[in-house]
PDB file of N, CA and C in Angstrom:
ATOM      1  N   UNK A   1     -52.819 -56.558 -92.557  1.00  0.00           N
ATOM      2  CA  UNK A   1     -51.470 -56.025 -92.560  1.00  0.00           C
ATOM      3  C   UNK A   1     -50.747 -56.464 -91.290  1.00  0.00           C
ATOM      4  N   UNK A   2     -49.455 -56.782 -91.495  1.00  0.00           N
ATOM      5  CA  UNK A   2     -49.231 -57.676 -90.380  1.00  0.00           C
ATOM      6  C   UNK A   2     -47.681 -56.477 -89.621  1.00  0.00           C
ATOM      7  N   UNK A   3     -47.442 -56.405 -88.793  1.00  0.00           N
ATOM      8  CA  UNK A   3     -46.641 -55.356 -88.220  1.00  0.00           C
ATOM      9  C   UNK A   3     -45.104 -55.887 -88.211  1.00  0.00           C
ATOM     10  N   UNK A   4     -44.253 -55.492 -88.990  1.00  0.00           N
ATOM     11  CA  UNK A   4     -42.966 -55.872 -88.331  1.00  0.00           C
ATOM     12  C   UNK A   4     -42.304 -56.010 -86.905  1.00  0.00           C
ATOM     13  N   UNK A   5     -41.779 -57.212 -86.836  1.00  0.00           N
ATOM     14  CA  UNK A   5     -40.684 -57.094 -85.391  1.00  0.00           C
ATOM     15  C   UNK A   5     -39.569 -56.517 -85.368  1.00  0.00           C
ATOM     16  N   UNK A   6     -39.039 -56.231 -86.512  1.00  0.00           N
ATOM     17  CA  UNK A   6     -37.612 -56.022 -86.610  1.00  0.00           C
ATOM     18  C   UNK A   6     -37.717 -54.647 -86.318  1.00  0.00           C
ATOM     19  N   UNK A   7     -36.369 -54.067 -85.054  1.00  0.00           N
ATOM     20  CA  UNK A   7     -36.142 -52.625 -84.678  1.00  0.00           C
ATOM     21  C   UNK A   7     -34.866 -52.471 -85.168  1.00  0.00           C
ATOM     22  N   UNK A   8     -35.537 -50.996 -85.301  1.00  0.00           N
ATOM     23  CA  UNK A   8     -34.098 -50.323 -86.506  1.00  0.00           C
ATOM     24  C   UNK A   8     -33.310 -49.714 -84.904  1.00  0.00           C
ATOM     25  N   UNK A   9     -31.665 -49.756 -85.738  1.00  0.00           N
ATOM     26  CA  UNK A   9     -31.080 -49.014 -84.298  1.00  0.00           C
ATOM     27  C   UNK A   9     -30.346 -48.174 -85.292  1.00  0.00           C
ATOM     28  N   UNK A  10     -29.586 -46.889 -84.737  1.00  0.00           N
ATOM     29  CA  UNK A  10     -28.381 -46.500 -85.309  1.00  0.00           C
ATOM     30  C   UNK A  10     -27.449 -46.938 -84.729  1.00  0.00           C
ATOM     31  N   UNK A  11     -26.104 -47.493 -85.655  1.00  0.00           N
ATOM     32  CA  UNK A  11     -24.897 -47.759 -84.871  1.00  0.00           C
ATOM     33  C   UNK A  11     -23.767 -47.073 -86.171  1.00  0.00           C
ATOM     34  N   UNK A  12     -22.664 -46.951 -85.521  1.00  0.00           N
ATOM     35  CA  UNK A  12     -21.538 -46.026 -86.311  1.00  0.00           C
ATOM     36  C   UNK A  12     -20.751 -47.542 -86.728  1.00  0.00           C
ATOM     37  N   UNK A  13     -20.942 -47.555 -88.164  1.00  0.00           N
ATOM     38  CA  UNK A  13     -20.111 -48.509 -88.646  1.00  0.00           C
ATOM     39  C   UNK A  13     -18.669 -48.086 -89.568  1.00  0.00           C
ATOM     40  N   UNK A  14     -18.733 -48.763 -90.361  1.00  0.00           N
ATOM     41  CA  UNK A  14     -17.106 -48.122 -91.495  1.00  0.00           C
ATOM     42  C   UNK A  14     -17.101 -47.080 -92.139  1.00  0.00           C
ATOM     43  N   UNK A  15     -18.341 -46.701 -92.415  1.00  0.00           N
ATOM     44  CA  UNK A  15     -18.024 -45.576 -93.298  1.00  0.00           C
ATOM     45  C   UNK A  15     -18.962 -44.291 -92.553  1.00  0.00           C
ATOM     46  N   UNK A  16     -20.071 -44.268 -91.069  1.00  0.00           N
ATOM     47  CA  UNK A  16     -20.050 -43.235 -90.440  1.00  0.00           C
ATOM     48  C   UNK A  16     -21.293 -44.100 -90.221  1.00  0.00           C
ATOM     49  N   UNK A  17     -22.163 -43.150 -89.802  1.00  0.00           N
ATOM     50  CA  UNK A  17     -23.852 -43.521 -88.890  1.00  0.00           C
ATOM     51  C   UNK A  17     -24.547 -44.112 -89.634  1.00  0.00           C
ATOM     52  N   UNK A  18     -25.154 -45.254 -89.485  1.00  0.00           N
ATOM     53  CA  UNK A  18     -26.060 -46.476 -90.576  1.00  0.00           C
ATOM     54  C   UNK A  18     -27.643 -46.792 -89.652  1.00  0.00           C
ATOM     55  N   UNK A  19     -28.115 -47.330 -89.938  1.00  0.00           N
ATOM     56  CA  UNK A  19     -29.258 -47.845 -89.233  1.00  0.00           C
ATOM     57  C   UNK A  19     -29.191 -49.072 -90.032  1.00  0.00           C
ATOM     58  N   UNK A  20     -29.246 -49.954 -88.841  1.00  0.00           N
ATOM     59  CA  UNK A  20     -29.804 -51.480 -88.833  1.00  0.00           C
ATOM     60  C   UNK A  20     -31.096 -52.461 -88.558  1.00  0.00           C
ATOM     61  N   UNK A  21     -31.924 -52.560 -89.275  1.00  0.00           N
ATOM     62  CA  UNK A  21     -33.000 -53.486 -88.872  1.00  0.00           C
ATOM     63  C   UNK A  21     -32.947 -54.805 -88.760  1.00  0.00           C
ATOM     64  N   UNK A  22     -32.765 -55.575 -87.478  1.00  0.00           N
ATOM     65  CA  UNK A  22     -32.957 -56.830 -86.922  1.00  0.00           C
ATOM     66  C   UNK A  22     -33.785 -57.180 -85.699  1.00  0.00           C
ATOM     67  N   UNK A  23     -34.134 -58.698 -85.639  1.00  0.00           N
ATOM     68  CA  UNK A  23     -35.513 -59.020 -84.589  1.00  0.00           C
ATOM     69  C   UNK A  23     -34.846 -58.886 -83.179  1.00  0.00           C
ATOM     70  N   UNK A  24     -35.590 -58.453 -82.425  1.00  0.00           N
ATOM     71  CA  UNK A  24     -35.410 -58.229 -81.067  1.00  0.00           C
ATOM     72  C   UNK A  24     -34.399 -59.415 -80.254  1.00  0.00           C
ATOM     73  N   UNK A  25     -34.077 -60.416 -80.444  1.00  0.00           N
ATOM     74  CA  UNK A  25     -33.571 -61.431 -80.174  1.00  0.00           C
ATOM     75  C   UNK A  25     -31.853 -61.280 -80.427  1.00  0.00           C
ATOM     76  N   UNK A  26     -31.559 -60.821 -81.852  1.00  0.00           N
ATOM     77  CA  UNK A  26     -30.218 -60.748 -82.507  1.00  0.00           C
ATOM     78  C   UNK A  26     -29.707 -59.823 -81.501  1.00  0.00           C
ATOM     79  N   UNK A  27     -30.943 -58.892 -81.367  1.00  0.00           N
ATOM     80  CA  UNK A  27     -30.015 -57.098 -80.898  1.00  0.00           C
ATOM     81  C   UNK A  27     -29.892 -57.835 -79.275  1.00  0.00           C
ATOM     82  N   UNK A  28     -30.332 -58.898 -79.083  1.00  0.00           N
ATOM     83  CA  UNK A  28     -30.475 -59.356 -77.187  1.00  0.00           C
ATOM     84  C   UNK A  28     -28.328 -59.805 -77.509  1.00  0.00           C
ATOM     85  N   UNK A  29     -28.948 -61.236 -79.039  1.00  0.00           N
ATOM     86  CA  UNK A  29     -27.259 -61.706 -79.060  1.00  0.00           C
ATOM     87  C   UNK A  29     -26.529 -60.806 -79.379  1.00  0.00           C
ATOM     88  N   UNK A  30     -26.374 -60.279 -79.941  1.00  0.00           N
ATOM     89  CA  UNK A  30     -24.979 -58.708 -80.144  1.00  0.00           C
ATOM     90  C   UNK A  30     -24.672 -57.781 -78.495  1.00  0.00           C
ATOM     91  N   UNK A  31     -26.089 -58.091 -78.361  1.00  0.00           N
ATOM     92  CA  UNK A  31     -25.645 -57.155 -76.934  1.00  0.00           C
ATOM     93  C   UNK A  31     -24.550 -57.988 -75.980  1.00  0.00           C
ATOM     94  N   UNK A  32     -25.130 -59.177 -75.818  1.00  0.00           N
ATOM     95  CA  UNK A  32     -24.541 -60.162 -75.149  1.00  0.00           C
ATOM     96  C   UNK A  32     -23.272 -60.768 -76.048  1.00  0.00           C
ATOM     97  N   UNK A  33     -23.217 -60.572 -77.258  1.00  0.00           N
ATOM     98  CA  UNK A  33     -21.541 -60.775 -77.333  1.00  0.00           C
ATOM     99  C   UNK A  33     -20.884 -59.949 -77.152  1.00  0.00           C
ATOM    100  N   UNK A  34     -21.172 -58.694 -77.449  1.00  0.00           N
ATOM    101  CA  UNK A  34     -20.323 -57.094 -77.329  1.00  0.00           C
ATOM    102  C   UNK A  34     -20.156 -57.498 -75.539  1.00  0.00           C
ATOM    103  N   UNK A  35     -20.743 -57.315 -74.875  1.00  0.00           N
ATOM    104  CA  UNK A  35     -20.384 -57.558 -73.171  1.00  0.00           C
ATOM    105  C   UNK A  35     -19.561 -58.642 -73.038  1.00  0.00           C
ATOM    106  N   UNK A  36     -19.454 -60.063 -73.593  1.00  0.00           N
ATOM    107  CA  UNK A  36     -18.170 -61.042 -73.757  1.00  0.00           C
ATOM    108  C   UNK A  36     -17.197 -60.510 -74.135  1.00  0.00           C
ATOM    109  N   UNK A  37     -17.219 -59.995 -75.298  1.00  0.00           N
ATOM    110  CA  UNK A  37     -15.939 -59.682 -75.822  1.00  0.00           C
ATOM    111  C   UNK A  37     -15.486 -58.386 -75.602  1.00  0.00           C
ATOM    112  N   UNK A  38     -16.270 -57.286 -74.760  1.00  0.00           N
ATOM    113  CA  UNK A  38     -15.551 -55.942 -74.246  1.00  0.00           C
ATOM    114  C   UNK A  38     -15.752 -55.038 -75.356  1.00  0.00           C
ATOM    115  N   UNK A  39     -16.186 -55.183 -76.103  1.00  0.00           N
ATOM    116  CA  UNK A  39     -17.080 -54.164 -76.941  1.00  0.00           C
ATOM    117  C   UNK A  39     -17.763 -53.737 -77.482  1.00  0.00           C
ATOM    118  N   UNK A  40     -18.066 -52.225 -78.023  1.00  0.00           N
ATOM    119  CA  UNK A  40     -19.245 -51.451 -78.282  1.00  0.00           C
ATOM    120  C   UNK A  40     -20.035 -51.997 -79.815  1.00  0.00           C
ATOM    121  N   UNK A  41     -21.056 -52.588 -79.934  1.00  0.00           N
ATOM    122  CA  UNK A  41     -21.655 -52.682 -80.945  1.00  0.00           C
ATOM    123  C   UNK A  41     -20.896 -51.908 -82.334  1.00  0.00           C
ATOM    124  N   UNK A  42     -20.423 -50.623 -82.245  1.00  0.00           N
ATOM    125  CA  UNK A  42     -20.055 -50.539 -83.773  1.00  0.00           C
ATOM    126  C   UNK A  42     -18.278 -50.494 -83.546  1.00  0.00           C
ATOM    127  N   UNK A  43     -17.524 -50.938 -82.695  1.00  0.00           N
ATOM    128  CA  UNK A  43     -16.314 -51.490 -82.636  1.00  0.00           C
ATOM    129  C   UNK A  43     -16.528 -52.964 -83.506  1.00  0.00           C
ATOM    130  N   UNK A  44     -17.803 -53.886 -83.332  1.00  0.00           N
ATOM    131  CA  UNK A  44     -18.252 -54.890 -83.518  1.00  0.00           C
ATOM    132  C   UNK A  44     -18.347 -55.083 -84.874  1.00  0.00           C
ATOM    133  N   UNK A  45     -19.352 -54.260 -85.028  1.00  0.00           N
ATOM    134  CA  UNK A  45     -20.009 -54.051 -86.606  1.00  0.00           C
ATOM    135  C   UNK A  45     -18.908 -53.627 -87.425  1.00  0.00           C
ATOM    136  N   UNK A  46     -17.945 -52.552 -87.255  1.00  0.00           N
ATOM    137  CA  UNK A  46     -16.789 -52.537 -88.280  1.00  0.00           C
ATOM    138  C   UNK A  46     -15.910 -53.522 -88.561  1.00  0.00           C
ATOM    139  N   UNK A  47     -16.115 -54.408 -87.454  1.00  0.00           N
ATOM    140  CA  UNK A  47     -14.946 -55.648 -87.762  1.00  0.00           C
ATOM    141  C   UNK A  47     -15.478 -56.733 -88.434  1.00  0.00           C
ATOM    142  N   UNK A  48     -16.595 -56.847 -88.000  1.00  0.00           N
ATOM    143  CA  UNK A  48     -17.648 -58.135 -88.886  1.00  0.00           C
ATOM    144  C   UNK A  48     -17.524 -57.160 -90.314  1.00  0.00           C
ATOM    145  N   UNK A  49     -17.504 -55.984 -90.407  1.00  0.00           N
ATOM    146  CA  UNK A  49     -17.859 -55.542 -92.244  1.00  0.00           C
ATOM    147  C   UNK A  49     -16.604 -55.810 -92.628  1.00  0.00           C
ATOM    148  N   UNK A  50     -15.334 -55.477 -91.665  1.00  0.00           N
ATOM    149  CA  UNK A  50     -13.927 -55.540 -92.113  1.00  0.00           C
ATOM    150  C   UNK A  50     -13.497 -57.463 -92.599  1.00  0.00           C
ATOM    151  N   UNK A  51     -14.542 -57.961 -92.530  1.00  0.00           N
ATOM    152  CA  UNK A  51     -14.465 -59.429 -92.935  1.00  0.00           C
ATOM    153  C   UNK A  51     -15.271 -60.301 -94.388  1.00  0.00           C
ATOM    154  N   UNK A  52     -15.389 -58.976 -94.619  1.00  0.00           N
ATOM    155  CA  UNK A  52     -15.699 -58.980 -96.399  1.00  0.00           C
ATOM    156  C   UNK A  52     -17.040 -60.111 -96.809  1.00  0.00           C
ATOM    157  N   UNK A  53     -17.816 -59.598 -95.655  1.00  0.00           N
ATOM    158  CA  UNK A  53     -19.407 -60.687 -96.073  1.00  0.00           C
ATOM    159  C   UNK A  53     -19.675 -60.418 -97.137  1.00  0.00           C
ATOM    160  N   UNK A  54     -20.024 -60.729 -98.827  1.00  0.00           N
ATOM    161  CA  UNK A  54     -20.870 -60.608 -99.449  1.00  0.00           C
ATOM    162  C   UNK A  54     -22.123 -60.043 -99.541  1.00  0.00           C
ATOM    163  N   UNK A  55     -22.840 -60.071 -98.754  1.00  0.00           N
ATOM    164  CA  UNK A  55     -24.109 -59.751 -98.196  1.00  0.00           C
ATOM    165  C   UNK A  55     -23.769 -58.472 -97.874  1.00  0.00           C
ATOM    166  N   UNK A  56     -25.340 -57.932 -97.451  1.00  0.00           N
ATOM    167  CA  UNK A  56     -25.242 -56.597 -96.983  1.00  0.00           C
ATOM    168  C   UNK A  56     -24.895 -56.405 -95.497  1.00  0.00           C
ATOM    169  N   UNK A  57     -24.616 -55.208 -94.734  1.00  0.00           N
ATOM    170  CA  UNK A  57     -24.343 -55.196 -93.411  1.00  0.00           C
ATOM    171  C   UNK A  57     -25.037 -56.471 -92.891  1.00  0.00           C
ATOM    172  N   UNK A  58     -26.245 -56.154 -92.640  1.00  0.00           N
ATOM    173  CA  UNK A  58     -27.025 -56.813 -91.705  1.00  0.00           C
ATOM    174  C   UNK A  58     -27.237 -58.034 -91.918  1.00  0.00           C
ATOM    175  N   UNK A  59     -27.371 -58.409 -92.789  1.00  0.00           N
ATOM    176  CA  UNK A  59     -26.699 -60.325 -93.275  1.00  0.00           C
ATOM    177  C   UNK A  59     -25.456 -60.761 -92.569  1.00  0.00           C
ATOM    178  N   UNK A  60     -24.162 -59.661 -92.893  1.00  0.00           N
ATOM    179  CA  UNK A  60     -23.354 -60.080 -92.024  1.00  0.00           C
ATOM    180  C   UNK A  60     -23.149 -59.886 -90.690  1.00  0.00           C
ATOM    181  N   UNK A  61     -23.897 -59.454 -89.932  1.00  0.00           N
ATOM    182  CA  UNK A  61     -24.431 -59.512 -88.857  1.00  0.00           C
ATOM    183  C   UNK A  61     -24.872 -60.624 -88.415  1.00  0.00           C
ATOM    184  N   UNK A  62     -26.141 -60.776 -89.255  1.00  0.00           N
ATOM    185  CA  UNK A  62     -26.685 -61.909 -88.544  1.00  0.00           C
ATOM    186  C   UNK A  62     -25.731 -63.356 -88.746  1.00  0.00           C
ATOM    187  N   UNK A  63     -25.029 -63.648 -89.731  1.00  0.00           N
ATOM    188  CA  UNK A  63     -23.985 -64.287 -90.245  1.00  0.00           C
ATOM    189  C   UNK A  63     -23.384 -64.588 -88.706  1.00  0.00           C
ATOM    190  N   UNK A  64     -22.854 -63.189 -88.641  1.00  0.00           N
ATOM    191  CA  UNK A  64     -21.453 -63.459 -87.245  1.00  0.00           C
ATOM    192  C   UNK A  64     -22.174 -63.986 -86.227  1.00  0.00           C
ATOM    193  N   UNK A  65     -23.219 -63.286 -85.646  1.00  0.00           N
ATOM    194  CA  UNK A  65     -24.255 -63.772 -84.731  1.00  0.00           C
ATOM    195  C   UNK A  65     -23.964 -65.167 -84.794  1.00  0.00           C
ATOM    196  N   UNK A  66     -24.741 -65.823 -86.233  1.00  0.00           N
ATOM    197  CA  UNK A  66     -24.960 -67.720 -85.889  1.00  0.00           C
ATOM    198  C   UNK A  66     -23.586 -67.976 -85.537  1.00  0.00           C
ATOM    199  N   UNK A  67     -22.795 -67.778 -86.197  1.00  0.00           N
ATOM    200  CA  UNK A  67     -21.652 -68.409 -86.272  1.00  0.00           C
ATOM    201  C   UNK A  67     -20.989 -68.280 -85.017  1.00  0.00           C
ATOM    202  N   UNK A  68     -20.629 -67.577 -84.186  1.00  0.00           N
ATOM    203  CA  UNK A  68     -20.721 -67.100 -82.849  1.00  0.00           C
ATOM    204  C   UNK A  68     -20.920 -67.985 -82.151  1.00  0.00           C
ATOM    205  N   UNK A  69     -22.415 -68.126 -81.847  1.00  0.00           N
ATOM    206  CA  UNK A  69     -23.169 -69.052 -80.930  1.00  0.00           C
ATOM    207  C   UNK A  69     -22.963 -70.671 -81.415  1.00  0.00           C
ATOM    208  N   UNK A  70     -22.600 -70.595 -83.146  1.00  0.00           N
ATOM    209  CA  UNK A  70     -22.201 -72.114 -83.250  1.00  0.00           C
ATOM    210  C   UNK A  70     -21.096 -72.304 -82.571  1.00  0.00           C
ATOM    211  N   UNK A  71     -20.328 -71.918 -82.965  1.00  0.00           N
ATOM    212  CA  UNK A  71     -18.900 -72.091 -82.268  1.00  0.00           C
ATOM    213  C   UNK A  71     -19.060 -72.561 -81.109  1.00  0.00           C
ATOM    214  N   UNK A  72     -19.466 -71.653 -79.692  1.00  0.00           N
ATOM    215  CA  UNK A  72     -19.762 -71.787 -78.850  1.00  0.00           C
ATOM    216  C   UNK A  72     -20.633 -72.753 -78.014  1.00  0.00           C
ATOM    217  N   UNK A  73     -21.321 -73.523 -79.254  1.00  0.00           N
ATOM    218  CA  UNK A  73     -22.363 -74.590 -78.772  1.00  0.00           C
ATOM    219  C   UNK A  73     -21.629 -75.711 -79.047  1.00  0.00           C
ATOM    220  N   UNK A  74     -21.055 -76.273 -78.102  1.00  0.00           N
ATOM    221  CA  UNK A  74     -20.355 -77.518 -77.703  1.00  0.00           C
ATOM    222  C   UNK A  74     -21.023 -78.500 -77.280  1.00  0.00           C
ATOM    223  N   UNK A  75     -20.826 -79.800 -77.316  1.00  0.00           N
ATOM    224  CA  UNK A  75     -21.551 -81.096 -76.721  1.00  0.00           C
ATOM    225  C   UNK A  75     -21.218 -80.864 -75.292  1.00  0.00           C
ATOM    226  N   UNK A  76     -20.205 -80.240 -74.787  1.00  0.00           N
ATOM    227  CA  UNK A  76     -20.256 -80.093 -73.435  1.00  0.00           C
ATOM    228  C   UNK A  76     -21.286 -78.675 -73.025  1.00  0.00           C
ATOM    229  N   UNK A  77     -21.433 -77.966 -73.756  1.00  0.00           N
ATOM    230  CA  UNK A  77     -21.616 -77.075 -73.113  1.00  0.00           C
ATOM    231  C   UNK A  77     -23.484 -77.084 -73.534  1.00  0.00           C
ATOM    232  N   UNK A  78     -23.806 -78.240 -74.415  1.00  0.00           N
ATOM    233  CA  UNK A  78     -25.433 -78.537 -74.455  1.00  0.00           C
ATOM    234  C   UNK A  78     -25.880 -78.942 -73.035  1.00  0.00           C
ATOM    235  N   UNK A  79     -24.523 -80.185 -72.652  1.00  0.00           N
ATOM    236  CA  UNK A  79     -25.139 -81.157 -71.709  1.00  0.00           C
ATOM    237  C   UNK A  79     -25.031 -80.104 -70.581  1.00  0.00           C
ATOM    238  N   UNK A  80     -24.443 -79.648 -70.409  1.00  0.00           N
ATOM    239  CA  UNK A  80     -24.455 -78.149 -69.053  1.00  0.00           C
ATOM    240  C   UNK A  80     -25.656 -77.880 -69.161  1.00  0.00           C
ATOM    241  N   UNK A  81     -26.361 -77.401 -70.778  1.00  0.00           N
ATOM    242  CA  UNK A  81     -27.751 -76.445 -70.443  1.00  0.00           C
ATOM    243  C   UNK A  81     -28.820 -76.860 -69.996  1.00  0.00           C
ATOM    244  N   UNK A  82     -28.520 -78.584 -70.257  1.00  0.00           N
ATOM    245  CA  UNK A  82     -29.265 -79.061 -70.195  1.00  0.00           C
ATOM    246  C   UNK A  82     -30.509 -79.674 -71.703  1.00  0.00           C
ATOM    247  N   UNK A  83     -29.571 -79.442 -72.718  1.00  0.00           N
ATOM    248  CA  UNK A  83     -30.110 -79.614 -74.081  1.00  0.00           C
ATOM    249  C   UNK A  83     -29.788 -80.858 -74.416  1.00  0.00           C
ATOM    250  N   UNK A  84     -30.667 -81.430 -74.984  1.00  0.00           N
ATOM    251  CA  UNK A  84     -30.722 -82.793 -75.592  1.00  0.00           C
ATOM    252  C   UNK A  84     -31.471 -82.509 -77.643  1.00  0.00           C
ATOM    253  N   UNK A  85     -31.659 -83.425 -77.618  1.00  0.00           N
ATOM    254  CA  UNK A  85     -32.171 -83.824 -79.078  1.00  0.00           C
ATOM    255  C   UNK A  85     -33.738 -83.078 -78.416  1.00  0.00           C
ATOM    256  N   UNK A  86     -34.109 -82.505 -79.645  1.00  0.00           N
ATOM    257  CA  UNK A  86     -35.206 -81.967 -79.523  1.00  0.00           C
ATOM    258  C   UNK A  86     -36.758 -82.899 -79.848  1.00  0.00           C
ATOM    259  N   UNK A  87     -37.513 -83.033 -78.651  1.00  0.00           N
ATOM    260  CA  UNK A  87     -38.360 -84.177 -78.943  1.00  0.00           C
ATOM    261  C   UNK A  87     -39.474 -83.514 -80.180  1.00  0.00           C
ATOM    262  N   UNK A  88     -40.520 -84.580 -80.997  1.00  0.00           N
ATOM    263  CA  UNK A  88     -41.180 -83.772 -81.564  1.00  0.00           C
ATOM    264  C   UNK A  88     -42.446 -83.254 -80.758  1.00  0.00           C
ATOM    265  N   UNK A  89     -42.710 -83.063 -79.478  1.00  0.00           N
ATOM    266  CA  UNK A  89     -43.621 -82.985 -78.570  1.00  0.00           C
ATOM    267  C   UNK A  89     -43.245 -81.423 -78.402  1.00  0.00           C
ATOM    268  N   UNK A  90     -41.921 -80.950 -78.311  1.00  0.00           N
ATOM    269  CA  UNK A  90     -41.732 -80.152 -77.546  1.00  0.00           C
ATOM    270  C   UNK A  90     -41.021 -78.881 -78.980  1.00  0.00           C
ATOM    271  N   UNK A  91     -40.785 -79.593 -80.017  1.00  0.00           N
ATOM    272  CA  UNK A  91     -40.486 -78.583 -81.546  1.00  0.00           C
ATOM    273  C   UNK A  91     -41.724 -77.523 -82.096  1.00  0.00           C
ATOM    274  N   UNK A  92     -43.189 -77.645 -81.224  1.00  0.00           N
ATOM    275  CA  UNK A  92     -43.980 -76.832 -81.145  1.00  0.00           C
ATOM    276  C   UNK A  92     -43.799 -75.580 -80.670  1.00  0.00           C
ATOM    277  N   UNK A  93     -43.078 -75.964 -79.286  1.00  0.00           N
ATOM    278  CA  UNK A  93     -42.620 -74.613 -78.467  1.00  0.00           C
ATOM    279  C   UNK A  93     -41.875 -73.941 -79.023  1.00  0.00           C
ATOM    280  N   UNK A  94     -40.405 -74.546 -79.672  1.00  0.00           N
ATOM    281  CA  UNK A  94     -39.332 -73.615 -80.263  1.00  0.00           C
ATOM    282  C   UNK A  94     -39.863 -72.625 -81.393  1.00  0.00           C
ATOM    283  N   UNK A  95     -41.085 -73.530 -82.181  1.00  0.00           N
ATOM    284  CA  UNK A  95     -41.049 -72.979 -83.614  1.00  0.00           C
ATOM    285  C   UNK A  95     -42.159 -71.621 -83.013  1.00  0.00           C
ATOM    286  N   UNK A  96     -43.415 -71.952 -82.153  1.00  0.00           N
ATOM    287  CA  UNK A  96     -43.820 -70.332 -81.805  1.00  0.00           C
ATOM    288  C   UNK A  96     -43.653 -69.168 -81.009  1.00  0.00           C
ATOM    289  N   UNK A  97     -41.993 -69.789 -80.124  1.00  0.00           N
ATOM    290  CA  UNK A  97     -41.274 -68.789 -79.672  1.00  0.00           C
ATOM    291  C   UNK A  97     -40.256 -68.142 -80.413  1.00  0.00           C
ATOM    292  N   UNK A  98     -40.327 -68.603 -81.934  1.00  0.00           N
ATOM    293  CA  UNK A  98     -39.527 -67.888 -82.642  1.00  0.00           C
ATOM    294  C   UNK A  98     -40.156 -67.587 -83.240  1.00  0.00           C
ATOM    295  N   UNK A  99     -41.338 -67.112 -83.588  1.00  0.00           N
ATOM    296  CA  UNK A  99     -42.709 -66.371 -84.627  1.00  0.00           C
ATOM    297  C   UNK A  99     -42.493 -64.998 -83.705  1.00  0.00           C
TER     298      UNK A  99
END
């Protein structure tokens, strides 16, 4: 039996108190966009639902999340991080730091 990663939180979305289950990582990016953009996780979450995802909450969540960080991932702003093309030497690391 293998243990889930995903932590449930409560946050107050559109229609009153919900609980959300996502991997420790998303709840790192939401935290860190809510602090960019000056607000509270369910200021957040009502506006991502107020954008008519198909999906359930937390799809559109994770939805806004990628899309977010795509946006934001620029050819200038790779070569800043220091990101290049990913060698296949080093696609080992990414894939079991995301397990």
């Amino acid at each position: 039996m293998s243990i889930s990663r995903l932590i449930n939180r409560n946050v107050v979305a559109e229609r009153g108190r919900t609980s959300m289950r996502l991997e420790p990582e998303l709840w790192d990016a939401l935290s860190e966009i809510c602090e960019r953009e000056d607000q509270d996780i369910g200021a957040l979450v009502r506006q991502v639902e107020a954008g008519g995802h198909t999906g359930g909450r937390t799809s559109a969540i994770r939805v806004f999340i990628l899309n977010y960080f795509r946006v934001a991932a620029t050819e200038h702003g790779h070569a800043g991080a220091g990101h290049g093309p990913i060698l296949r030497s080093r696609m080992g690391e990414y894939v079991r730091s995301a397990a």
